[in-house]
Protein backbone atom coordinates (compact mmCIF):
# COMPACT_ATOMS: atom_id res chain seq x y z
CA UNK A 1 -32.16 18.33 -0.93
CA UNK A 2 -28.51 18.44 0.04
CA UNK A 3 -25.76 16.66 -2.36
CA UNK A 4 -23.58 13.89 -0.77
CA UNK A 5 -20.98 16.50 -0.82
CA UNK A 6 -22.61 18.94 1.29
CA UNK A 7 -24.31 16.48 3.82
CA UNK A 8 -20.73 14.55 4.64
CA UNK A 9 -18.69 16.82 7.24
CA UNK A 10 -15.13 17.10 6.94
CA UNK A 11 -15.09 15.40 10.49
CA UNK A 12 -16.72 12.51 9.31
CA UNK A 13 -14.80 12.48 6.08
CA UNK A 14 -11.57 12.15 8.14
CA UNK A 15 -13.53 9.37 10.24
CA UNK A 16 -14.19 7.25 7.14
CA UNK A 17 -10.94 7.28 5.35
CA UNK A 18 -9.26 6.34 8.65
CA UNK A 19 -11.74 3.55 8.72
CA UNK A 20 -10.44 2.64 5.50
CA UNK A 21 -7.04 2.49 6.28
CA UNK A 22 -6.64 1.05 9.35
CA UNK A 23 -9.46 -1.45 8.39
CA UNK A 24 -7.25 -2.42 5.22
CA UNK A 25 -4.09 -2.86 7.64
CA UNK A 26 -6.10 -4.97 9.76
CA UNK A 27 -7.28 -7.17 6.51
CA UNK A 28 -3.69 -7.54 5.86
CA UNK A 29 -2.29 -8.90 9.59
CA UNK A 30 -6.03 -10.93 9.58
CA UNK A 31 -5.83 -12.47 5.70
CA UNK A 32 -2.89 -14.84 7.07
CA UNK A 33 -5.68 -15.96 10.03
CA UNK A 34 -8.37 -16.57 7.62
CA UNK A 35 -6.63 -17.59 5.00
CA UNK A 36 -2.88 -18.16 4.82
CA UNK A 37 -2.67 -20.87 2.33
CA UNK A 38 -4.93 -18.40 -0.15
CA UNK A 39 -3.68 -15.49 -2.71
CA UNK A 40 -0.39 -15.47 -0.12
CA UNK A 41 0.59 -11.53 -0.53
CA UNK A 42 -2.68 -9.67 -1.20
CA UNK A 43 -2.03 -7.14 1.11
CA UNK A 44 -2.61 -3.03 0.04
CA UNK A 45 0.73 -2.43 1.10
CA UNK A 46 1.01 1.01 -1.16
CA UNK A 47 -2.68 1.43 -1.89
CA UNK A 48 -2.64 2.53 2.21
CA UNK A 49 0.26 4.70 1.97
CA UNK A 50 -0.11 6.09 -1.23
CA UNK A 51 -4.48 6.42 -0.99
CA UNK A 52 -4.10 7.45 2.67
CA UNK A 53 -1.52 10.14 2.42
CA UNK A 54 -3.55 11.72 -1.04
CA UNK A 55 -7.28 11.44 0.05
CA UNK A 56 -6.83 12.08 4.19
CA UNK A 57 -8.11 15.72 4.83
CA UNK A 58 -6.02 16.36 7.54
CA UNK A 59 -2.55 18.44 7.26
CA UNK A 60 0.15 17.24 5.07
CA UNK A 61 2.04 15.92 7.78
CA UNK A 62 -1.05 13.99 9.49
CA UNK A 63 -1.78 12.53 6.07
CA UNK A 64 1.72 11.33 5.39
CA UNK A 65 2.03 9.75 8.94
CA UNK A 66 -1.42 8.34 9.37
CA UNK A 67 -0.98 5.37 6.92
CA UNK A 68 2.36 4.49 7.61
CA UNK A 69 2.14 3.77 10.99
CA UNK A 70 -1.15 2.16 9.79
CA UNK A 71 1.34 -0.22 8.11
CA UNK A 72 4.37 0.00 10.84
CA UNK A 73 1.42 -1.39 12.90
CA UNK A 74 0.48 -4.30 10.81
CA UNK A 75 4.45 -4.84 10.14
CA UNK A 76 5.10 -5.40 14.11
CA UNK A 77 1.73 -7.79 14.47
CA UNK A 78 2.94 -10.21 11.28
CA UNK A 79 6.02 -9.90 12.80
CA UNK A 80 4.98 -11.17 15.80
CA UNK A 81 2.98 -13.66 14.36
CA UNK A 82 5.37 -15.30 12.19
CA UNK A 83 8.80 -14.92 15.18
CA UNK A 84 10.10 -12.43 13.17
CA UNK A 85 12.82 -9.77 14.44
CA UNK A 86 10.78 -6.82 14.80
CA UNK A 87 13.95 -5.39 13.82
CA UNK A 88 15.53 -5.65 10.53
CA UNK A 89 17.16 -3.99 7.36
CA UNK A 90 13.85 -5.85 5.43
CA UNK A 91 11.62 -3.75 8.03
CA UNK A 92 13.79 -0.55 7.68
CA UNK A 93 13.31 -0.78 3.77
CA UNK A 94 9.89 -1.84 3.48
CA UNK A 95 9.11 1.37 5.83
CA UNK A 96 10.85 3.44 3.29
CA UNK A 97 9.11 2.00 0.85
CA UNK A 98 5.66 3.04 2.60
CA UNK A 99 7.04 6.52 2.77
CA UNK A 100 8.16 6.76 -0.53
CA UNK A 101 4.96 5.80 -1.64
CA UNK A 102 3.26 7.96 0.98
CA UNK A 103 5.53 10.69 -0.09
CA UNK A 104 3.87 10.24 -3.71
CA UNK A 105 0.30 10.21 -2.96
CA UNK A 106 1.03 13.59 -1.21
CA UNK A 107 3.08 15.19 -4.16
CA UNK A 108 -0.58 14.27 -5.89
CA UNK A 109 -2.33 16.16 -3.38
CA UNK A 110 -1.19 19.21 -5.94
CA UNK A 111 -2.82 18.01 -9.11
CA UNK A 112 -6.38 17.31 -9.97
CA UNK A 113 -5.71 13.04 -9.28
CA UNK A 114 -7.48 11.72 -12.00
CA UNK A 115 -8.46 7.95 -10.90
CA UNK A 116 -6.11 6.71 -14.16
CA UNK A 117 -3.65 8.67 -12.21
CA UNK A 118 -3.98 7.40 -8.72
CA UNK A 119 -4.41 3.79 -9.89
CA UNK A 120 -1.10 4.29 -12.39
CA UNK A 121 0.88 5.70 -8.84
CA UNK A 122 0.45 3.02 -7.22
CA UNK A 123 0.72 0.46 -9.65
CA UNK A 124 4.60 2.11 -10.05
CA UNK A 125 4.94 2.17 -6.21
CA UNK A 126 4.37 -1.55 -6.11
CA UNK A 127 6.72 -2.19 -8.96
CA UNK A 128 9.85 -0.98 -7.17
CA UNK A 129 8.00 -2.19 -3.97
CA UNK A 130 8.59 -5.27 -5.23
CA UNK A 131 12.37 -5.08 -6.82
CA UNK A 132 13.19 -3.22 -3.71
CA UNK A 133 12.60 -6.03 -1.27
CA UNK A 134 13.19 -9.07 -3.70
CA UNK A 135 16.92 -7.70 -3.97
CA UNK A 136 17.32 -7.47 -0.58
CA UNK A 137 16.36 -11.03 -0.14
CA UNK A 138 18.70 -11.71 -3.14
CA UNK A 139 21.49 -10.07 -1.00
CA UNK A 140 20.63 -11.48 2.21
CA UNK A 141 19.66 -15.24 0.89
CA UNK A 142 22.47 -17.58 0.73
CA UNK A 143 20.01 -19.91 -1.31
CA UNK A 144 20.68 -16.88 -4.15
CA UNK A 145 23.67 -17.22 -6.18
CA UNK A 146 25.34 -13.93 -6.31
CA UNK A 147 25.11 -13.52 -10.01
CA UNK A 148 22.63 -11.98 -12.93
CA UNK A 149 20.33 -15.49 -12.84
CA UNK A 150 20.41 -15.91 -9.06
CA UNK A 151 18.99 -11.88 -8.95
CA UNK A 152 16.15 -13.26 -11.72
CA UNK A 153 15.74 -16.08 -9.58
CA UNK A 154 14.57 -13.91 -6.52
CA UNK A 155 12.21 -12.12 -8.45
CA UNK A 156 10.80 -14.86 -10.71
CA UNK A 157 10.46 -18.21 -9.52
CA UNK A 158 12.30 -17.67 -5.70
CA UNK A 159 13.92 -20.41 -3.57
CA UNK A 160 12.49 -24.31 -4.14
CA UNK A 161 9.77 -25.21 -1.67
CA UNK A 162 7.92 -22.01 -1.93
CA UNK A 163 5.51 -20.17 -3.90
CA UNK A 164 6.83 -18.70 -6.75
CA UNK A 165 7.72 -14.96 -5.83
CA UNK A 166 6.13 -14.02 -9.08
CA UNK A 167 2.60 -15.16 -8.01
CA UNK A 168 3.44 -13.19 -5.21
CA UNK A 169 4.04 -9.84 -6.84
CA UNK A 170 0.96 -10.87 -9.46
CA UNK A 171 -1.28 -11.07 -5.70
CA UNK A 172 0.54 -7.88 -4.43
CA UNK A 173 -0.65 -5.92 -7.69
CA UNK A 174 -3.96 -7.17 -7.92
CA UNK A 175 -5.02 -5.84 -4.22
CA UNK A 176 -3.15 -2.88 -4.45
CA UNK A 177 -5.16 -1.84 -8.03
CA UNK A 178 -8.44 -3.15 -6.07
CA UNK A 179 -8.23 -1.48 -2.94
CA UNK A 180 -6.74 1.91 -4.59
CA UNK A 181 -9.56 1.58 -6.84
CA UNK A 182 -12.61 1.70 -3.78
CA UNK A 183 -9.92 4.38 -2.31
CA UNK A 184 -11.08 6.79 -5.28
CA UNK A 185 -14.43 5.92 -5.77
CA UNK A 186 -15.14 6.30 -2.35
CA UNK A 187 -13.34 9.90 -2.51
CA UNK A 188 -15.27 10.70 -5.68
CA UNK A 189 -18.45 9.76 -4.30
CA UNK A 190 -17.82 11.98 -0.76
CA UNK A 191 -16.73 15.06 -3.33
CA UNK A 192 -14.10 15.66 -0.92
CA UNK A 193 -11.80 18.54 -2.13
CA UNK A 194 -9.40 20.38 -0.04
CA UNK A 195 -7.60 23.37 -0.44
CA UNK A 196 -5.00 22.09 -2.79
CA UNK A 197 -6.39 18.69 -4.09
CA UNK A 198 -9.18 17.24 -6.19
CA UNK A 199 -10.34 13.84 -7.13
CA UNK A 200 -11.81 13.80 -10.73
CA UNK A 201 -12.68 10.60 -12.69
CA UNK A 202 -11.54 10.38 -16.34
CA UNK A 203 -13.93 8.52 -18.27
């Protein structure tokens, strides 16, 4: 009987993991039809990039480009959606955010990416994910003071009227861990290895 390993082609290894990542970018431009008022900011926003550029089995430069326009895709719909400049220095960072975290998941493409590992990568990526853009806003927000406590202010409790920004990074780190999390189990169970990485679990 064949293993899972040797009965999944690398052609329909590529086919699922696409799946998986444009069908998370979809989830994230659909949550705010279903349910805007709900968990506002659980969006995979570097569980794609990071999980897409590290378990893709294409070339380097396929799996590094694959998830981020995945997520320059899902940008320009929300954009839409909400009358937002399609645009903007927030856009131009948040991309570089992607590929920063893209950039990551393939540098772990060279080491044997324990799940500890993968999980801990993009748990950092949403970190400065998150002080990255609440800055900006802290820049570009008049309602900030230009001081210490207005900077604490944009990434703590934000400007009065809407949800705290800190429930928003606590949503953004919950489905980042979650969805990086089915990323590598899903890897582990295909067995898919290339030429230069390896998914192992570390119990």
């Amino acid at each position: 009987m064949k293993t899972l390993r040797e009965s999944v082609s690398p052609r329909l290894t590529n086919l699922i993991f696409l799946f998986l990542i444009f069908g998370a970018a979809f989830y994230r431009v659909m949550r705010v039809q279903w349910a805007p008022d709900s968990l506002p900011n659980f969006s995979p926003l570097m569980a794609i990039a990071l999980c897409g550029a590290l378990f893709l089995p294409l070339s380097r430069r396929m799996a590094l480009l694959t998830p981020l326009v995945a997520l320059a895709l899902s940008d320009i719909l929300l954009n839409i959606h909400y009358g937002v400049s399609l645009f903007s220095p927030y856009a131009l960072v948040s991309l570089l955010c992607y590929a920063g975290a893209a950039g990551l998941g393939l540098g772990l493409r060279r080491f044997k990416a324990s799940i500890p590992l993968t999980l801990t990568a993009v748990l950092a990526s949403a970190v400065v994910f998150y002080l990255v853009t609440n800055t900006l806003s802290w820049v570009g927000n008049p309602a900030y003071a230009q001081t210490l406590a207005g900077w604490v202010q944009a990434l703590t409790i934000g400007v009065p009227g809407f949800p705290p920004t800190w429930t928003f990074f606590r949503n953004a780190l919950a489905s980042n861990l979650v969805f990086a999390l089915g990323f590598s189990v899903i890897a582990l169970r295909l067995g898919r290895q290339s030429e230069d990485v390896a998914l192992q679990a570390v119990v």
